[in-house]
C-alpha atoms as a PDB file:
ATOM      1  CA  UNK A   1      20.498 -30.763 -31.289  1.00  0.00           C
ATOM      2  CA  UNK A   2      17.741 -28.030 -31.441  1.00  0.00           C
ATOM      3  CA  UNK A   3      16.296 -27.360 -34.954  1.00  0.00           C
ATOM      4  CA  UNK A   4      17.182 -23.504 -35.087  1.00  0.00           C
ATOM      5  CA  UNK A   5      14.608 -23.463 -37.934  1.00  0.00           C
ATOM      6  CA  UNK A   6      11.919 -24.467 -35.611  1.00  0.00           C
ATOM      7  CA  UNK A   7       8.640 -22.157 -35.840  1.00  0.00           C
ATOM      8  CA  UNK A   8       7.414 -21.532 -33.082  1.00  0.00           C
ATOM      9  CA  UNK A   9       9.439 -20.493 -29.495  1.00  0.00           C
ATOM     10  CA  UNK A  10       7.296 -20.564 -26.213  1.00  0.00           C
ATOM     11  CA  UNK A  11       9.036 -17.482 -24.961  1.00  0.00           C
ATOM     12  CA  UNK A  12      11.446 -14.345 -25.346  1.00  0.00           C
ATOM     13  CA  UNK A  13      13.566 -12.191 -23.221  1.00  0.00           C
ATOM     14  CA  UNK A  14      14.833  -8.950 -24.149  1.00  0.00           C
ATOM     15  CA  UNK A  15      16.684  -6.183 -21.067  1.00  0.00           C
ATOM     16  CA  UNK A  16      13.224  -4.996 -20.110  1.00  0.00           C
ATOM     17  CA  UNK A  17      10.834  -7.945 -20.124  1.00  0.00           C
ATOM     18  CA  UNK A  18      10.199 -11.402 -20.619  1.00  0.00           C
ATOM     19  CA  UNK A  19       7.348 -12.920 -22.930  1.00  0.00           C
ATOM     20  CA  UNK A  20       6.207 -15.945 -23.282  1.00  0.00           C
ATOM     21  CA  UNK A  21       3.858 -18.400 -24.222  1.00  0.00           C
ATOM     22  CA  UNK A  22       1.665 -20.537 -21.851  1.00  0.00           C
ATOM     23  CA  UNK A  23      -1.445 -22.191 -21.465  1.00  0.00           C
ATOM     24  CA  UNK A  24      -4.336 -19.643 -20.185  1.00  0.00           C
ATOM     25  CA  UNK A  25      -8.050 -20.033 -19.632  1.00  0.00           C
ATOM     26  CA  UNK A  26      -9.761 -17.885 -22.212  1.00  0.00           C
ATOM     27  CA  UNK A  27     -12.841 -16.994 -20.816  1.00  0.00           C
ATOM     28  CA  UNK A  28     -10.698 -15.513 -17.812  1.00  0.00           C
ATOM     29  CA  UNK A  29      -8.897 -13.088 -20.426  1.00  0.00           C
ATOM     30  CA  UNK A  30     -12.529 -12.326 -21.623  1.00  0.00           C
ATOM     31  CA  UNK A  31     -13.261 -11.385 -17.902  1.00  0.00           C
ATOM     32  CA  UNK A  32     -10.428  -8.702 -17.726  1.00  0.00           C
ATOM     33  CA  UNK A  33     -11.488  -7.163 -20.811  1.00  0.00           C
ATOM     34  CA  UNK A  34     -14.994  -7.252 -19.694  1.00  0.00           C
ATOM     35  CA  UNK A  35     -13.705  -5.647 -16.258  1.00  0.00           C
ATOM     36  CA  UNK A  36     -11.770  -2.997 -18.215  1.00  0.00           C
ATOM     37  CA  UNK A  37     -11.163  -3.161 -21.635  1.00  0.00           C
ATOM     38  CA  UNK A  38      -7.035  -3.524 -22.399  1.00  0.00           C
ATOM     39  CA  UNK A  39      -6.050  -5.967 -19.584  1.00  0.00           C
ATOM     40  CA  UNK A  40      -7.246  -9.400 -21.229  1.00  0.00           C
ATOM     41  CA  UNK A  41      -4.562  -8.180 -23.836  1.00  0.00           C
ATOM     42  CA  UNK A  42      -1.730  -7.934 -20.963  1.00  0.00           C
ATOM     43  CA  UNK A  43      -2.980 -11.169 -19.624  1.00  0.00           C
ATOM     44  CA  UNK A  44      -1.985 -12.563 -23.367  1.00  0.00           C
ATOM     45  CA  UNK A  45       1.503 -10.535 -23.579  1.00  0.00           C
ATOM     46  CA  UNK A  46       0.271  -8.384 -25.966  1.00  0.00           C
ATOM     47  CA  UNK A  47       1.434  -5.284 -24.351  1.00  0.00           C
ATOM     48  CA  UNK A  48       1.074  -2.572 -27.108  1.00  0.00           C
ATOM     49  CA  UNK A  49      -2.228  -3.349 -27.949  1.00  0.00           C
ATOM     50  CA  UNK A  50      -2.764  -3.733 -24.091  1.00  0.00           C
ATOM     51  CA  UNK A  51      -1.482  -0.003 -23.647  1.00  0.00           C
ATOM     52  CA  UNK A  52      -3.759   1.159 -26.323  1.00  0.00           C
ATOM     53  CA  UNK A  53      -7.373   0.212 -25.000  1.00  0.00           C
ATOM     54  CA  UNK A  54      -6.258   0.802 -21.600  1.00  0.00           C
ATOM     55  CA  UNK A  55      -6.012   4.993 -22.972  1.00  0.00           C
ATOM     56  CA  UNK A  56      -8.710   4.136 -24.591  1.00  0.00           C
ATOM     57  CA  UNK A  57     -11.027   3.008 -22.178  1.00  0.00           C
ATOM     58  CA  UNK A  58      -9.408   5.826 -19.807  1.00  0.00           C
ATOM     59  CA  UNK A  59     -10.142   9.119 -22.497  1.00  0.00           C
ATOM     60  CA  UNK A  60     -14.089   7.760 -23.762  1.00  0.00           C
ATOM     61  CA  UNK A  61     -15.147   5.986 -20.661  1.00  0.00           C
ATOM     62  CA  UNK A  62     -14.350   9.394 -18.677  1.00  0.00           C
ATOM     63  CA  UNK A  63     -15.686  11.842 -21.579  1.00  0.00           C
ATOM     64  CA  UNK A  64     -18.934   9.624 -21.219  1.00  0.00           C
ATOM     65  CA  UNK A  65     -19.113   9.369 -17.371  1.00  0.00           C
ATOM     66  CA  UNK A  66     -19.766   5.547 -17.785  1.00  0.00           C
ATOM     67  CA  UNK A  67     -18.655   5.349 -14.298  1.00  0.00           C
ATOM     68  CA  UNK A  68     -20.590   7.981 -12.830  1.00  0.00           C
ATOM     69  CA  UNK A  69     -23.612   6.417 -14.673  1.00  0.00           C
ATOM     70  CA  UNK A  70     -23.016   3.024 -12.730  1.00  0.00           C
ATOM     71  CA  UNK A  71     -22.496   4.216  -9.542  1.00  0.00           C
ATOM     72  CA  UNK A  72     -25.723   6.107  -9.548  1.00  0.00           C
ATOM     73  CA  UNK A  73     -27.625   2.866 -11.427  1.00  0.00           C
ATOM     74  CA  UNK A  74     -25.724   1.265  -8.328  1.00  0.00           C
ATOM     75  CA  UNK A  75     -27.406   3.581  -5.533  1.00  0.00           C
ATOM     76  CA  UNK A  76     -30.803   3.529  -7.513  1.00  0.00           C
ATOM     77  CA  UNK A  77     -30.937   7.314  -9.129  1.00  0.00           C
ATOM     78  CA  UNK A  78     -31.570   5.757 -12.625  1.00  0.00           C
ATOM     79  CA  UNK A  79     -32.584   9.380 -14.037  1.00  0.00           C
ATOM     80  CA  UNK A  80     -29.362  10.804 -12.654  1.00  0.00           C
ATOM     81  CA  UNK A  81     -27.362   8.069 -14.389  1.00  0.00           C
ATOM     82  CA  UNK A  82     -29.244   8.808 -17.919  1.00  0.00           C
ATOM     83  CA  UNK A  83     -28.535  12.445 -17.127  1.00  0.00           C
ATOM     84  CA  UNK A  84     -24.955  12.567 -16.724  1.00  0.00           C
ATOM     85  CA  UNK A  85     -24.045  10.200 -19.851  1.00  0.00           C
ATOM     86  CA  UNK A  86     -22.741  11.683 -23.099  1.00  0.00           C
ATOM     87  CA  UNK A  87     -24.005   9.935 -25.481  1.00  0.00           C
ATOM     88  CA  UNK A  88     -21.769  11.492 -28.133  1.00  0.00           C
ATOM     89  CA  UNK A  89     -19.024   9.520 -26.376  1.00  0.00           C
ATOM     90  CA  UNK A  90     -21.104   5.947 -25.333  1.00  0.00           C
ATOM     91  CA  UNK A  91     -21.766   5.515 -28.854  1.00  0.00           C
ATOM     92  CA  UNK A  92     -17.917   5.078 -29.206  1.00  0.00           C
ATOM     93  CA  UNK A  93     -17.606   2.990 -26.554  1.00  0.00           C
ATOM     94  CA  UNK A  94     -19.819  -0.074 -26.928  1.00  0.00           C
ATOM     95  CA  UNK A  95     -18.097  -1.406 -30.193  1.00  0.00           C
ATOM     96  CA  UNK A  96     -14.468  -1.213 -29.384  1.00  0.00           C
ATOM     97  CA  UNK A  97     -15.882  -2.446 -25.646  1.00  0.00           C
ATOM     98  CA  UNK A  98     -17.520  -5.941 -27.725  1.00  0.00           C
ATOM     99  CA  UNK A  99     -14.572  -6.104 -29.600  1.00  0.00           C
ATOM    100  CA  UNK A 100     -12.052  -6.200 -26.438  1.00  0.00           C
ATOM    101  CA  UNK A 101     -13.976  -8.982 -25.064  1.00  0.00           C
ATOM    102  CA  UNK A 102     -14.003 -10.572 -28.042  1.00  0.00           C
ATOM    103  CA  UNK A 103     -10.321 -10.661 -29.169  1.00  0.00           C
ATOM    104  CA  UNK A 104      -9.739 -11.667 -25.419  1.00  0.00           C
ATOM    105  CA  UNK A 105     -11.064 -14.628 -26.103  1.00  0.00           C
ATOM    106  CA  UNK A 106     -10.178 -15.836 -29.359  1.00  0.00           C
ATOM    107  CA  UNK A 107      -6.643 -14.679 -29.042  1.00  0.00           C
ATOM    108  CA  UNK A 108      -6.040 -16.911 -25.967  1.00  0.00           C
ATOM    109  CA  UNK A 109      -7.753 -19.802 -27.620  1.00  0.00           C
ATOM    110  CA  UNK A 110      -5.500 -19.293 -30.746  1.00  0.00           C
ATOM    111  CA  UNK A 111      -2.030 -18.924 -27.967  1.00  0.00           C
ATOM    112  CA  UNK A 112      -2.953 -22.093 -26.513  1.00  0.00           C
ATOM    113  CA  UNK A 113      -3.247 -24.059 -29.865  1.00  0.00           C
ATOM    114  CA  UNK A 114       0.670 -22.440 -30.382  1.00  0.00           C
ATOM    115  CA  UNK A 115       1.764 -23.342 -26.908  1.00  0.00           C
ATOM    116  CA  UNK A 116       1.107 -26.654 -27.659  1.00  0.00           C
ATOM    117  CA  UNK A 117       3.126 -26.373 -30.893  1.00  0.00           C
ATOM    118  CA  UNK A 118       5.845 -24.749 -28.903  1.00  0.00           C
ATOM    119  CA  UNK A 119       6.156 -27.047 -26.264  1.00  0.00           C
ATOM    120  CA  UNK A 120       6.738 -30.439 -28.601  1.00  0.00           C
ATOM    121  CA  UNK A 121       9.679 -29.107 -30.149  1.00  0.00           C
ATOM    122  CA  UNK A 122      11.399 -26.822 -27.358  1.00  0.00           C
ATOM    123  CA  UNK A 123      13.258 -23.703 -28.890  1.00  0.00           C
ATOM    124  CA  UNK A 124      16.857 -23.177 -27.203  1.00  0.00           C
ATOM    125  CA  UNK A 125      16.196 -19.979 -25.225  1.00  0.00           C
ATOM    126  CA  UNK A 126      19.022 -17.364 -24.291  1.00  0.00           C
ATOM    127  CA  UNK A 127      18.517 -17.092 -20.585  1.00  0.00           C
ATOM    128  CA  UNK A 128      20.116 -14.054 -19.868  1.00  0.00           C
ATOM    129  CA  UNK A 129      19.878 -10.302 -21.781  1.00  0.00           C
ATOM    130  CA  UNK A 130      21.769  -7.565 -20.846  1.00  0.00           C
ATOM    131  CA  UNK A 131      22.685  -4.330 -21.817  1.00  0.00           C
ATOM    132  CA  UNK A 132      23.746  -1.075 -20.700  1.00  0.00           C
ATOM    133  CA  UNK A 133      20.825  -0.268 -19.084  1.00  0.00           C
ATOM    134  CA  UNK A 134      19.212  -3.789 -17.487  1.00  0.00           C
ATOM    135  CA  UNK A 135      19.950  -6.670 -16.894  1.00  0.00           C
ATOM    136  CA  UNK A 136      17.435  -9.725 -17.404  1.00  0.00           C
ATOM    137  CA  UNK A 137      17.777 -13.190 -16.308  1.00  0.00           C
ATOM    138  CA  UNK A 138      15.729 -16.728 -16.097  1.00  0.00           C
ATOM    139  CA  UNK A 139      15.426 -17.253 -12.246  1.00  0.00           C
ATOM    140  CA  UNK A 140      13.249 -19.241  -9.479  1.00  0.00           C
ATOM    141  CA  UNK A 141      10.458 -16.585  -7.936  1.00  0.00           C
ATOM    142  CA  UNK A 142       8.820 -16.657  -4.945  1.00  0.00           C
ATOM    143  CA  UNK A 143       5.231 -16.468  -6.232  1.00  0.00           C
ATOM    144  CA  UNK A 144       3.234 -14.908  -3.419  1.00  0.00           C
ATOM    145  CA  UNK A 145       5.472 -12.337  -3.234  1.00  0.00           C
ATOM    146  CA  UNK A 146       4.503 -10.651  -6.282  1.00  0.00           C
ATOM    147  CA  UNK A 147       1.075 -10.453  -5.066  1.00  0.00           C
ATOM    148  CA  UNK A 148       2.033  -9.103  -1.921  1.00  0.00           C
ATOM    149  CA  UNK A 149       4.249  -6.216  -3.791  1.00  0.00           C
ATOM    150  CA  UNK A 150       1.749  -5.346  -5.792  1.00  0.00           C
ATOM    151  CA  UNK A 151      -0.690  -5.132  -3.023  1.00  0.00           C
ATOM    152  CA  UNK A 152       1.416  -2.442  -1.215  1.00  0.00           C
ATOM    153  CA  UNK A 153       1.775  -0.529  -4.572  1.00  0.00           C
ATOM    154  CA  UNK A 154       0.545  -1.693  -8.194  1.00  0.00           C
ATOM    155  CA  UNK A 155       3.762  -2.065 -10.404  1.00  0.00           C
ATOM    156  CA  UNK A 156       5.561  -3.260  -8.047  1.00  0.00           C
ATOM    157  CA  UNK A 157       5.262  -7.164  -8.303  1.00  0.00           C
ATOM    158  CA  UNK A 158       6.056  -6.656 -11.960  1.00  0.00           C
ATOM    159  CA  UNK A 159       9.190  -4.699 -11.036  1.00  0.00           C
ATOM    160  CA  UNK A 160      10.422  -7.688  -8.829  1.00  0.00           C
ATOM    161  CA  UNK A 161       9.404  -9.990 -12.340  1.00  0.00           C
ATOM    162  CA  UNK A 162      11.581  -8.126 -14.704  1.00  0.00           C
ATOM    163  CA  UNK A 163       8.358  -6.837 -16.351  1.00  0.00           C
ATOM    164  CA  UNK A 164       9.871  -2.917 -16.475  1.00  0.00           C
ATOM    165  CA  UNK A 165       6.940  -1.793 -19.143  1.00  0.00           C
ATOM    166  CA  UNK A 166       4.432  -2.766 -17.013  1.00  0.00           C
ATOM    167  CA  UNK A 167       5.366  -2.248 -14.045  1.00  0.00           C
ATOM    168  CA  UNK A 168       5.796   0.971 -15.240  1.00  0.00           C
ATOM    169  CA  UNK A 169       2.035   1.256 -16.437  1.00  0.00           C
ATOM    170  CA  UNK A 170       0.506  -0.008 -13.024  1.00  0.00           C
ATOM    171  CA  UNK A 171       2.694   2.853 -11.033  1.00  0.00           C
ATOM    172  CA  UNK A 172       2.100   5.315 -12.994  1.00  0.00           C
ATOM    173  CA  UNK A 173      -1.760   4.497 -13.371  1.00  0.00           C
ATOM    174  CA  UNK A 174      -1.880   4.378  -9.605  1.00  0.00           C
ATOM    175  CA  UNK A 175      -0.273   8.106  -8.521  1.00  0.00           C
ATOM    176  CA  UNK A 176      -2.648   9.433 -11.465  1.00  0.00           C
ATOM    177  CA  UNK A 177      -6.058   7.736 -10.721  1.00  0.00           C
ATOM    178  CA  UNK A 178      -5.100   7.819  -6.815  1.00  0.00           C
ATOM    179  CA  UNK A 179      -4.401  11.967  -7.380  1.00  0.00           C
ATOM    180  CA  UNK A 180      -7.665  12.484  -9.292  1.00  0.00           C
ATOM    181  CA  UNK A 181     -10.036  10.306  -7.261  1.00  0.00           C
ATOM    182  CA  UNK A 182      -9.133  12.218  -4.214  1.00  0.00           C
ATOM    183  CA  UNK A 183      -8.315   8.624  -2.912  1.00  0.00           C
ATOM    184  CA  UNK A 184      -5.204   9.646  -0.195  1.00  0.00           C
ATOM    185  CA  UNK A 185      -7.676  12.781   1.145  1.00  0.00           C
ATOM    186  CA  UNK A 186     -11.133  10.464   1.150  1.00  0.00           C
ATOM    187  CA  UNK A 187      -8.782   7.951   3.019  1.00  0.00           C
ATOM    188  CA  UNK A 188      -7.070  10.511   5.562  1.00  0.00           C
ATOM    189  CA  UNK A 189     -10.671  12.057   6.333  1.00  0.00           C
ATOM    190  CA  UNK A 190     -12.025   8.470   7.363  1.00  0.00           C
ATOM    191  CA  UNK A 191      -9.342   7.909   9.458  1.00  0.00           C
ATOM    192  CA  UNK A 192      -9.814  11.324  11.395  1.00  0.00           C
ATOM    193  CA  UNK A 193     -13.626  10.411  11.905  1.00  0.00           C
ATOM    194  CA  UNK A 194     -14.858  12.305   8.763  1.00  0.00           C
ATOM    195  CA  UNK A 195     -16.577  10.408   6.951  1.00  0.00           C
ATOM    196  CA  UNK A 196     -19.439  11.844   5.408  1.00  0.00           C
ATOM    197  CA  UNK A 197     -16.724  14.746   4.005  1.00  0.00           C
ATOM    198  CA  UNK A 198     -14.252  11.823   2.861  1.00  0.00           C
ATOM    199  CA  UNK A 199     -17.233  10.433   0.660  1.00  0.00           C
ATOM    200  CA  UNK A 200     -18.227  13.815  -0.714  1.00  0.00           C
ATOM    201  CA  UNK A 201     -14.178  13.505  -1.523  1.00  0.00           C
ATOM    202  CA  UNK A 202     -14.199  11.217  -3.512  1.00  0.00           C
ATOM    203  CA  UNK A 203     -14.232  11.397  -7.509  1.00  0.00           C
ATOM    204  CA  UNK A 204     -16.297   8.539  -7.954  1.00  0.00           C
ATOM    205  CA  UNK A 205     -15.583   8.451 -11.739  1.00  0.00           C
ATOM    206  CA  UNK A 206     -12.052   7.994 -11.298  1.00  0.00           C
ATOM    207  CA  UNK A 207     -12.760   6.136  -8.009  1.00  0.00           C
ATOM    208  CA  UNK A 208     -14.297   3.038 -10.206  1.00  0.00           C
ATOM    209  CA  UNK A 209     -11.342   2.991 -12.440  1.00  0.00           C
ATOM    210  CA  UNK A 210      -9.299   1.635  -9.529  1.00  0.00           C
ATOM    211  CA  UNK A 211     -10.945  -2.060  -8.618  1.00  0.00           C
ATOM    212  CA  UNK A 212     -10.417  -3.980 -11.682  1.00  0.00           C
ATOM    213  CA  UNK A 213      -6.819  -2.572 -12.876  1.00  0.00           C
ATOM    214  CA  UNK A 214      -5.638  -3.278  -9.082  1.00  0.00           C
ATOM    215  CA  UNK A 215      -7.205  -6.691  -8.553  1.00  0.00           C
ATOM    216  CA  UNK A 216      -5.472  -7.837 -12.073  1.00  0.00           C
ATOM    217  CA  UNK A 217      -1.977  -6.526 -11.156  1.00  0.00           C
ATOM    218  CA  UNK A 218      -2.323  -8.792  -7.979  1.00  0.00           C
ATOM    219  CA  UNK A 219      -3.155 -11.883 -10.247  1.00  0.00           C
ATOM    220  CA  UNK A 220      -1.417 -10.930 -13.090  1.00  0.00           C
ATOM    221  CA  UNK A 221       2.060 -10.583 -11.132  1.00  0.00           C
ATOM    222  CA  UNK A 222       0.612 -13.963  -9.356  1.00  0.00           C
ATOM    223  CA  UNK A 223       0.331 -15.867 -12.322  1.00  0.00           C
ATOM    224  CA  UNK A 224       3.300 -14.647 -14.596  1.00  0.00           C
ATOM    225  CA  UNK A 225       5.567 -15.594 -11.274  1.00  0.00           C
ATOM    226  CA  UNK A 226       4.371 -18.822 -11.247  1.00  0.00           C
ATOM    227  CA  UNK A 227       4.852 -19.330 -15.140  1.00  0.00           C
ATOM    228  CA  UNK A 228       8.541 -18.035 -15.250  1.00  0.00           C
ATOM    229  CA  UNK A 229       8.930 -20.573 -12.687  1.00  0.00           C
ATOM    230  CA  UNK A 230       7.866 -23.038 -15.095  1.00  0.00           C
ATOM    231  CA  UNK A 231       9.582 -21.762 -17.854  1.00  0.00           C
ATOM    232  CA  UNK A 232      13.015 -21.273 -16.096  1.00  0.00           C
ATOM    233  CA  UNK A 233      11.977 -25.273 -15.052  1.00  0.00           C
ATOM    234  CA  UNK A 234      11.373 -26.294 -18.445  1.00  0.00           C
ATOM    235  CA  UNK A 235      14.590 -24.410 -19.918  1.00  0.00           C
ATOM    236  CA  UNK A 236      16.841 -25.909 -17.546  1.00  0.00           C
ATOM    237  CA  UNK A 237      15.720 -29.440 -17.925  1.00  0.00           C
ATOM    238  CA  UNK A 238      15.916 -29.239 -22.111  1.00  0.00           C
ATOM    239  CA  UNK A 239      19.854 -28.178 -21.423  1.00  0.00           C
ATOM    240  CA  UNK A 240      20.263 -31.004 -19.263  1.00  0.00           C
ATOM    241  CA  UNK A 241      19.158 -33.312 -21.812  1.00  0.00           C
ATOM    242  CA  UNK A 242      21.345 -32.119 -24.625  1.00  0.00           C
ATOM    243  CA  UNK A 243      24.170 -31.571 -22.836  1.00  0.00           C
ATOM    244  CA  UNK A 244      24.203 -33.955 -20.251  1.00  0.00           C
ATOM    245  CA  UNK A 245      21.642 -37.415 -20.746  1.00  0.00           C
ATOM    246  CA  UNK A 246      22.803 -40.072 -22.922  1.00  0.00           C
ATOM    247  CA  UNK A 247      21.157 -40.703 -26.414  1.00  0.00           C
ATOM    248  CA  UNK A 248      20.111 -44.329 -25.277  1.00  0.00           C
ATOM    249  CA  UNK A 249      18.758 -42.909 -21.742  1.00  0.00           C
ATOM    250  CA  UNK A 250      14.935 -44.036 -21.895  1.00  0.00           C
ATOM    251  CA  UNK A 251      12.692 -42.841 -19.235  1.00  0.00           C
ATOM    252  CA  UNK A 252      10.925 -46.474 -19.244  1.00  0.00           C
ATOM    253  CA  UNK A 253      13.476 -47.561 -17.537  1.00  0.00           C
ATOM    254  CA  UNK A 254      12.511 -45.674 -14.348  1.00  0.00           C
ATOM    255  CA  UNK A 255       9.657 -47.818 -14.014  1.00  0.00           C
ATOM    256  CA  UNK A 256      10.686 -50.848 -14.714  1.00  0.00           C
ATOM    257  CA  UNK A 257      10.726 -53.294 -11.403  1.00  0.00           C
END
């Protein structure tokens, strides 16, 4: 039987989501903060604190025109870029920006030292929540679908995962940076042969918030589909073994000629 005292469970489902623990590289969560500060922490299920330095990073980085200031570092105008920052707001940012990368790191170094603990001494693990308003279940995903979902529209893959919050976050972060970078106008005026007017469009500081948060719902919803696999995997063999294989069963007896 499962120890039900056992401290430490690889995973969690509630109606709205499912967490859970798994083996991830750090310095990849590292590179998502790095890319924009808040998504290392969704890479690592930690979802509040996620939500937090994504505002965060939306609220001082456009007060400070960080953007703005690398697009024109980009294009070479180095004394435009010093002119449009406000410094009252950089100074905020490069501290809490360290820090991001930081925590990124350490915290999935620290996960995969408990996923290891997890794993030895599997947890039973309710595979089904439901309630009056969702219903969430263990199941076998098709992993490059997700991708492909979230491709079409961020939030998306995450909605066909069971993850409702953030699916929720990527959707609603794509109608408002889409709306204020002029995106759907820039993108209609290119396709009618305007295309110096769908540049001057564009708001390029919103415009940069878009390639990092939409590249890491692609292989965010990528990854997590391919984990629940494993978990739903690793669930259903533990309740085949102790419910169904005999307490003398030894697996060196498969190889045995």
């Amino acid at each position: 039987m499962i120890d039900p005292n056992i401290r430490y469970t690889r995973a969690a489902l509630s109606s709205i989501d499912t967490v859970q623990l798994h083996l991830r590289k750090p310095w990849m969560c590292a590179f998502w903060s790095f890319a924009f500060p808040g998504l290392g922490h969704l890479a690592r299920n930690r979802n509040l604190t996620g939500y937090f330095f994504i505002m965060w990073e939306l609220i001082v980085n456009t007060q400070s025109h960080i953007n703005l200031a690398i697009f024109e570092t980009l294009i070479g105008h180095f004394n435009d870029a010093t002119n449009v920052l406000n410094t009252r707001w950089l100074l905020l940012y490069v501290g809490t920006y360290i820090y991001c990368i930081w925590d990124s790191y350490q915290g999935a170094v620290n996960l995969n030292k408990l996923y290891m603990l997890a794993i030895h001494r599997p947890k039973a693990l309710q595979p089904m929540k439901m309630n009056a308003l969702e219903i969430n279940y263990l199941d076998k995903k098709t992993p490059w679908i997700a991708p492909v979902w979230s491709a079409f529209m961020p939030g998306a893959g995450h909605f066909y995962l069971h993850k409702i919050p953030n699916g929720i976050l990527f959707l609603v972060w794509w109608i408002v940076v889409a709306y204020k970078s002029n995106l759907l106008t820039a993108i209609q005026l290119a396709f009618t042969g305007h295309l110096s007017a769908s540049a001057a469009a564009l708001n390029i500081q919103w415009y940069l918030f878009m390639p990092s948060i939409y590249s890491f719902s692609l292989y965010d919803s990528y990854l997590t589909a391919v984990e629940q696999n494993r978990l739903y995997e690793l669930e259903q063999a533990r309740f085949l073994k102790e419910h169904y294989q005999r307490i003398s069963f030894s697996m060196s007896r498969l190889f045995v000629k």
